[in-house]
N, C-alpha and C. Protein backbone atom coordinates (compact mmCIF):
# COMPACT_ATOMS: atom_id res chain seq x y z
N UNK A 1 171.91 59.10 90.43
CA UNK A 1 172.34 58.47 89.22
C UNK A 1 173.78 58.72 88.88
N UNK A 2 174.61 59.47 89.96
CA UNK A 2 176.12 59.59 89.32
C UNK A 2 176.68 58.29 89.01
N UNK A 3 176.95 58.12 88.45
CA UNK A 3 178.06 56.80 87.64
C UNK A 3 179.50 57.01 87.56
N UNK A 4 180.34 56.18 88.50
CA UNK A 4 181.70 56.17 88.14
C UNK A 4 182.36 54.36 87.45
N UNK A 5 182.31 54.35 86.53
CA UNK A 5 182.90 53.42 86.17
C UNK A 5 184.40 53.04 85.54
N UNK A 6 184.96 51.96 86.37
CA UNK A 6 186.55 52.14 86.71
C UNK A 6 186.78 50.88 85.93
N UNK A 7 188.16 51.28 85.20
CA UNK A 7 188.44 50.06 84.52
C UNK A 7 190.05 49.91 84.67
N UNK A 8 190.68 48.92 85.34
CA UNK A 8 192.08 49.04 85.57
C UNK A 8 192.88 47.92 85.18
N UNK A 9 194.20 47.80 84.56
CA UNK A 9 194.50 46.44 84.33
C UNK A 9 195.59 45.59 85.65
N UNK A 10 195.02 46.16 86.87
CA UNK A 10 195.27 45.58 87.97
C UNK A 10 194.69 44.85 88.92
N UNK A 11 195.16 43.77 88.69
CA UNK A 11 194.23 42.54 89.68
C UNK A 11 193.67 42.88 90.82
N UNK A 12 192.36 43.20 91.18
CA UNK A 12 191.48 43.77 92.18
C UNK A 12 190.88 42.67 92.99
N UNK A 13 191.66 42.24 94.14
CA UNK A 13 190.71 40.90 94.80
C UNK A 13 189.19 41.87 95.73
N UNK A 14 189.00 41.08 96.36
CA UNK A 14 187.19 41.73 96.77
C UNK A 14 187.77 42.65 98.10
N UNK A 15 188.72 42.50 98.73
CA UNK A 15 188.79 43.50 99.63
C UNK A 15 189.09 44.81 98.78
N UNK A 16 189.93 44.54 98.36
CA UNK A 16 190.67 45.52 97.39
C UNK A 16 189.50 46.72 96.74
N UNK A 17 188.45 45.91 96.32
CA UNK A 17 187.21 46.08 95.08
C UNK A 17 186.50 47.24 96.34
N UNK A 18 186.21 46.91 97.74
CA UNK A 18 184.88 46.62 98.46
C UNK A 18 185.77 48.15 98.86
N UNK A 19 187.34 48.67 99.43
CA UNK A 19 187.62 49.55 99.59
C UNK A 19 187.46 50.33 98.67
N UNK A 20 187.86 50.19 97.48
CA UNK A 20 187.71 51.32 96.43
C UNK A 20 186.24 51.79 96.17
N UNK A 21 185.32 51.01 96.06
CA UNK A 21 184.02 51.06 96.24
C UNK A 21 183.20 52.25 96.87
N UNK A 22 183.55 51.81 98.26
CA UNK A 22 183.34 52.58 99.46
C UNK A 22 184.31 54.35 99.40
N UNK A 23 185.17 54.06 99.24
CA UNK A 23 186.13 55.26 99.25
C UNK A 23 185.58 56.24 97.80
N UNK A 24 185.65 55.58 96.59
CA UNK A 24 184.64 56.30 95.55
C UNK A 24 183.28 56.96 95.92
N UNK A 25 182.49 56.28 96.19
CA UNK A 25 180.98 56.18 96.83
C UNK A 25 181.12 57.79 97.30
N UNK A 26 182.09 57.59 98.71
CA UNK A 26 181.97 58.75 99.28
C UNK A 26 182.61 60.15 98.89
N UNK A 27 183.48 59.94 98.04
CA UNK A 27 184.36 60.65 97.34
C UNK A 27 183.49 61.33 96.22
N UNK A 28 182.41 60.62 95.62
CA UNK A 28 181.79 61.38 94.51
C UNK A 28 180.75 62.08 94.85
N UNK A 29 179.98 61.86 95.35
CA UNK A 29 179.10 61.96 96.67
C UNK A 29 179.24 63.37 97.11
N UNK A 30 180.59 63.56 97.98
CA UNK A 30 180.71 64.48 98.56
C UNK A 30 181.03 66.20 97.73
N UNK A 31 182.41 65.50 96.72
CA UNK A 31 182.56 66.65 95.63
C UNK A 31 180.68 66.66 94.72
N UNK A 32 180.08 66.04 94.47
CA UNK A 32 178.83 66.95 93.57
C UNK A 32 177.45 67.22 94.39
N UNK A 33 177.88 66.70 95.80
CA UNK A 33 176.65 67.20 96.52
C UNK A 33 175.45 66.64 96.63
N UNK A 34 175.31 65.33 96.00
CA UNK A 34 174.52 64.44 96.16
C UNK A 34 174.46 62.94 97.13
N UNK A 35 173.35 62.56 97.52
CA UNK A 35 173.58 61.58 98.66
C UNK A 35 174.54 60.17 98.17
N UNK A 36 175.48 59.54 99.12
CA UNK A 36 175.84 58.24 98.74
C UNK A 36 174.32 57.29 98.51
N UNK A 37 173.36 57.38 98.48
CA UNK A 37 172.29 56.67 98.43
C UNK A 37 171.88 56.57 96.49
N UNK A 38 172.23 57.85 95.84
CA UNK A 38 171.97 57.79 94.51
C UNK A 38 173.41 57.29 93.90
N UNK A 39 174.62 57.27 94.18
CA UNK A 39 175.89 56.88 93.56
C UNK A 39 176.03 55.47 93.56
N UNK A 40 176.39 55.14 92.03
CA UNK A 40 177.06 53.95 91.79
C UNK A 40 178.26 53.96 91.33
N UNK A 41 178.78 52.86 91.78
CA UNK A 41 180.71 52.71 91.61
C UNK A 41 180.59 51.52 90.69
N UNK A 42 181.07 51.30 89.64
CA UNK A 42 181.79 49.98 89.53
C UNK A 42 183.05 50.12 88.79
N UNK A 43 183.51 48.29 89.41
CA UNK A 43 185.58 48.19 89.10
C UNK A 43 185.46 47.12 88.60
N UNK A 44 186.32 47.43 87.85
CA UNK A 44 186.53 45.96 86.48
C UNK A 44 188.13 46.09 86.74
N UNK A 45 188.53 44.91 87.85
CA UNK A 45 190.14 44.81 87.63
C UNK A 45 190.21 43.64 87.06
N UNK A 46 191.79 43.63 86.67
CA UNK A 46 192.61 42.85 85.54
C UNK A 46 191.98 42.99 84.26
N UNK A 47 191.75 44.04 83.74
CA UNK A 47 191.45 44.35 82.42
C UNK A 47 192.68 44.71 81.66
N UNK A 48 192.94 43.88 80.18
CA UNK A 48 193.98 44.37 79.38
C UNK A 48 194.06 45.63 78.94
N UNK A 49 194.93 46.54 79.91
CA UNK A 49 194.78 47.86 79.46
C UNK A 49 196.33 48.33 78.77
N UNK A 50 196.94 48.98 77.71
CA UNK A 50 198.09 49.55 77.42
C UNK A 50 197.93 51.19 77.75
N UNK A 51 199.11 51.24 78.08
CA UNK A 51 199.10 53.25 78.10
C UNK A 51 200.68 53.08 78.00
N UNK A 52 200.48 54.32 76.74
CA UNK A 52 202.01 54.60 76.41
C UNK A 52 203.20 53.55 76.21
N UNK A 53 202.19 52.55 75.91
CA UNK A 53 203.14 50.88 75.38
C UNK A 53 204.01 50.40 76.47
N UNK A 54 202.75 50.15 77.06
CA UNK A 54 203.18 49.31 78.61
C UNK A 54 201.68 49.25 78.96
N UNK A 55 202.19 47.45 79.95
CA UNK A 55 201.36 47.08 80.41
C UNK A 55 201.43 47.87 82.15
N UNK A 56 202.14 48.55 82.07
CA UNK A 56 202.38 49.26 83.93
C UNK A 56 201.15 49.24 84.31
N UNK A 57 200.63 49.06 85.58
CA UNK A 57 199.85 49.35 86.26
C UNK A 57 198.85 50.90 85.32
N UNK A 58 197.82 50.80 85.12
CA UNK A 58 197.14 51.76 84.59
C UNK A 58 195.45 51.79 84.88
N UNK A 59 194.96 52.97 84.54
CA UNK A 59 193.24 53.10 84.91
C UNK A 59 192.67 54.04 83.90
N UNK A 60 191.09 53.91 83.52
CA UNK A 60 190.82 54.49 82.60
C UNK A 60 189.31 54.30 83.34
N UNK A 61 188.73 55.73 83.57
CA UNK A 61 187.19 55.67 84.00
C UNK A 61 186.37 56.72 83.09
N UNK A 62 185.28 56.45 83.59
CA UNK A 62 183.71 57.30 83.36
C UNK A 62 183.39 57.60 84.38
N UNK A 63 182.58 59.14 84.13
CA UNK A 63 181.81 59.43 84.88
C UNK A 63 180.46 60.16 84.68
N UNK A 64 179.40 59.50 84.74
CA UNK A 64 178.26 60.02 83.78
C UNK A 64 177.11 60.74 85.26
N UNK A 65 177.00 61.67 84.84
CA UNK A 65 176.16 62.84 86.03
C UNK A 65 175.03 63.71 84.83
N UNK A 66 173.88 63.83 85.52
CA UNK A 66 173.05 64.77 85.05
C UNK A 66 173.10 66.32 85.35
N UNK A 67 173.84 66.84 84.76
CA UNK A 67 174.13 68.36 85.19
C UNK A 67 175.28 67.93 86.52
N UNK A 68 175.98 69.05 86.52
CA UNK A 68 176.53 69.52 87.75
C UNK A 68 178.33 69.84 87.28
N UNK A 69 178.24 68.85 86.08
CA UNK A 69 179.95 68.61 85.60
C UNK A 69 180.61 70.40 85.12
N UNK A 70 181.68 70.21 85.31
CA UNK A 70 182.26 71.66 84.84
C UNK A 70 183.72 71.22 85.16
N UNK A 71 184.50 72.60 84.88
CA UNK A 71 185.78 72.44 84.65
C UNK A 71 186.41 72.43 86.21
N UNK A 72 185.68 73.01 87.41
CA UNK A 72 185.83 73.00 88.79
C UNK A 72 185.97 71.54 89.16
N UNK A 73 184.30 71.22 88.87
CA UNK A 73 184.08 69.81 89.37
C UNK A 73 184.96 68.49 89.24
N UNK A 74 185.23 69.04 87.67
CA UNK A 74 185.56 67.62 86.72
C UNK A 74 187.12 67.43 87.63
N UNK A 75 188.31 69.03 87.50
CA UNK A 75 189.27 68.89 88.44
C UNK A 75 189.04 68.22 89.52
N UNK A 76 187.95 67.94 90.45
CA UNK A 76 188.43 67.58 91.93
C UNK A 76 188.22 66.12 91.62
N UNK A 77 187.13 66.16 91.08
CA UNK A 77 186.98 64.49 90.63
C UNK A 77 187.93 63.46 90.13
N UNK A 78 188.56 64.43 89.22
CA UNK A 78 189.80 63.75 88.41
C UNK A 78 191.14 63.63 89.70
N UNK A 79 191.39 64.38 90.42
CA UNK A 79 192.23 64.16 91.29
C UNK A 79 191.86 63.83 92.99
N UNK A 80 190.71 63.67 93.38
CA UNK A 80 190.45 62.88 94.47
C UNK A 80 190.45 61.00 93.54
N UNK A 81 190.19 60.96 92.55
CA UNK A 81 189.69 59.32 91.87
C UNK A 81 191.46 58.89 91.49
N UNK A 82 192.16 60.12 90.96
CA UNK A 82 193.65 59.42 90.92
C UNK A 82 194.26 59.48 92.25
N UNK A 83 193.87 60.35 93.36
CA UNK A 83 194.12 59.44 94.79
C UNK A 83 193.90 58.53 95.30
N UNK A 84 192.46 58.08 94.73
CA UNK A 84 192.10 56.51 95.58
C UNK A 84 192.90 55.57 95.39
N UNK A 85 193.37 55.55 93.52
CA UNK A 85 193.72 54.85 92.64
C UNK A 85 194.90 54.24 92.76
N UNK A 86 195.79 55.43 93.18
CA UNK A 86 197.13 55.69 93.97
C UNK A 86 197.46 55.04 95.40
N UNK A 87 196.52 55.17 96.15
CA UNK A 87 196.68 54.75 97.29
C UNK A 87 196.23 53.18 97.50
N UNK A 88 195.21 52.64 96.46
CA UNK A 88 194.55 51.22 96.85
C UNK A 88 195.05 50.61 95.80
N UNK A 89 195.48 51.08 94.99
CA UNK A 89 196.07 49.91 93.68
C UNK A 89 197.52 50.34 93.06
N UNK A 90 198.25 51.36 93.43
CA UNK A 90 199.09 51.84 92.99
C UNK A 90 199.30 52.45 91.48
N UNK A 91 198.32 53.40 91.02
CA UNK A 91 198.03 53.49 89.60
C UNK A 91 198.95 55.22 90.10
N UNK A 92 199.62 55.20 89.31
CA UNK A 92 199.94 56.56 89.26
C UNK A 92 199.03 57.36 88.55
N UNK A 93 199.18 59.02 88.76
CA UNK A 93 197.95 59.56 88.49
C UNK A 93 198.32 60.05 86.74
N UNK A 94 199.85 59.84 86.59
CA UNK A 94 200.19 59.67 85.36
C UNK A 94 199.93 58.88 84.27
N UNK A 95 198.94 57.63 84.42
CA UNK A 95 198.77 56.54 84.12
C UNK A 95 197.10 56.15 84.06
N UNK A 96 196.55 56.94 83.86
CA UNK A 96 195.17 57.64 84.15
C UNK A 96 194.13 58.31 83.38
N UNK A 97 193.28 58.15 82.96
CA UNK A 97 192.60 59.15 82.16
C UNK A 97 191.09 58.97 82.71
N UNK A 98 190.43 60.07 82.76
CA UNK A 98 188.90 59.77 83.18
C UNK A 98 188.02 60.79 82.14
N UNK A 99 186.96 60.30 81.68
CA UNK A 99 186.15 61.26 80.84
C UNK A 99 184.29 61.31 81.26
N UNK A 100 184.95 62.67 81.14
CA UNK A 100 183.32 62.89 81.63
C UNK A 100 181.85 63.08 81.16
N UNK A 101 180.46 62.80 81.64
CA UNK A 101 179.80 62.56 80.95
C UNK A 101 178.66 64.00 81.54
N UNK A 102 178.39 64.61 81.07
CA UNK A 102 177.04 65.29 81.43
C UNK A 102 176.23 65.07 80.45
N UNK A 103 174.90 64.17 81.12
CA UNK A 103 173.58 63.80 79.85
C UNK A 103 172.53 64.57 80.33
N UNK A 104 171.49 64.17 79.34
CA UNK A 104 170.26 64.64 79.82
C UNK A 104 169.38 63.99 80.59
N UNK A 105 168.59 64.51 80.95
CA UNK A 105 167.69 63.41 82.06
C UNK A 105 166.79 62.26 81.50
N UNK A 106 166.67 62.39 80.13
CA UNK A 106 166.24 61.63 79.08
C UNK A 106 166.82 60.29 78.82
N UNK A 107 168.22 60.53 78.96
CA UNK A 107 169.17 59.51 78.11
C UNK A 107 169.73 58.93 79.58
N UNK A 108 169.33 58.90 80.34
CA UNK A 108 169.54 58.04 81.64
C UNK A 108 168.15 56.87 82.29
N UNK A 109 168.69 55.99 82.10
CA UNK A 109 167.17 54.90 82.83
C UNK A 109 167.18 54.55 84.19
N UNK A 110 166.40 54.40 84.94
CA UNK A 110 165.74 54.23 85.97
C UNK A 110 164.64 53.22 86.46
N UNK A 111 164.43 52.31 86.45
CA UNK A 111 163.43 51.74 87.46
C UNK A 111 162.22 51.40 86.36
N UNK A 112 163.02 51.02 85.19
CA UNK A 112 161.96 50.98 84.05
C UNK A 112 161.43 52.12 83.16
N UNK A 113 161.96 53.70 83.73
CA UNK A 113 161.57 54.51 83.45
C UNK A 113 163.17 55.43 82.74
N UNK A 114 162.79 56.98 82.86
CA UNK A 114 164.08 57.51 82.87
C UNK A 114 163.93 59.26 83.92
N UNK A 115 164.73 59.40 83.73
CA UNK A 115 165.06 60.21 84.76
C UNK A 115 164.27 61.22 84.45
């Protein structure tokens, strides 16, 4: 059930989308120790985003996990996700903010059910 949801105001065509995707996937995956089989990614490019009164290239995500988040984790996360960001869309990591979610197993749904 990890959730990374990416919101950038940079035009993301489907290759663009399908790399970041993939490169997230495995990237979140690997830092919390859970299979790419439970991780979902999604990217919302060309979204009207401002930071610091400019339209510059910018990104703003979530990341919602059941247990595991901490001040270790949240670091690698936050700077492997402003590498992808950096490297496939040109978002500086200055230009960036990600906030994190640790819920309960309650407040997450599933398959009609919840976790």
């Amino acid at each position: 059930m990890p959730t990374l949801n990416l919101f950038t105001n940079v035009p993301v065509d489907a290759v663009t989308a399908s790399d970041i995707l993939k490169d997230a996937t495995k990237t979140l995956s690997k830092i919390i120790g859970k299979p790419e089989s439970y991780v979902m990614v999604v990217v919302n490019g060309g979204v009207p985003i401002a930071f610091a009164g400019t339209e510059e290239p910018a990104a703003y995500a979530e990341i919602v996990l059941i247990g595991g988040l901490g001040p270790a984790v949240n670091g690698k996360l936050s700077s492997a996700i402003a590498d992808i960001l950096q490297t496939r869309i040109a978002v500086d990591g200055s230009r960036f903010y990600i906030k994190f979610y640790d819920v309960q197993r309650s407040f997450f749904g599933f398959n009609g059910s919840t976790f």
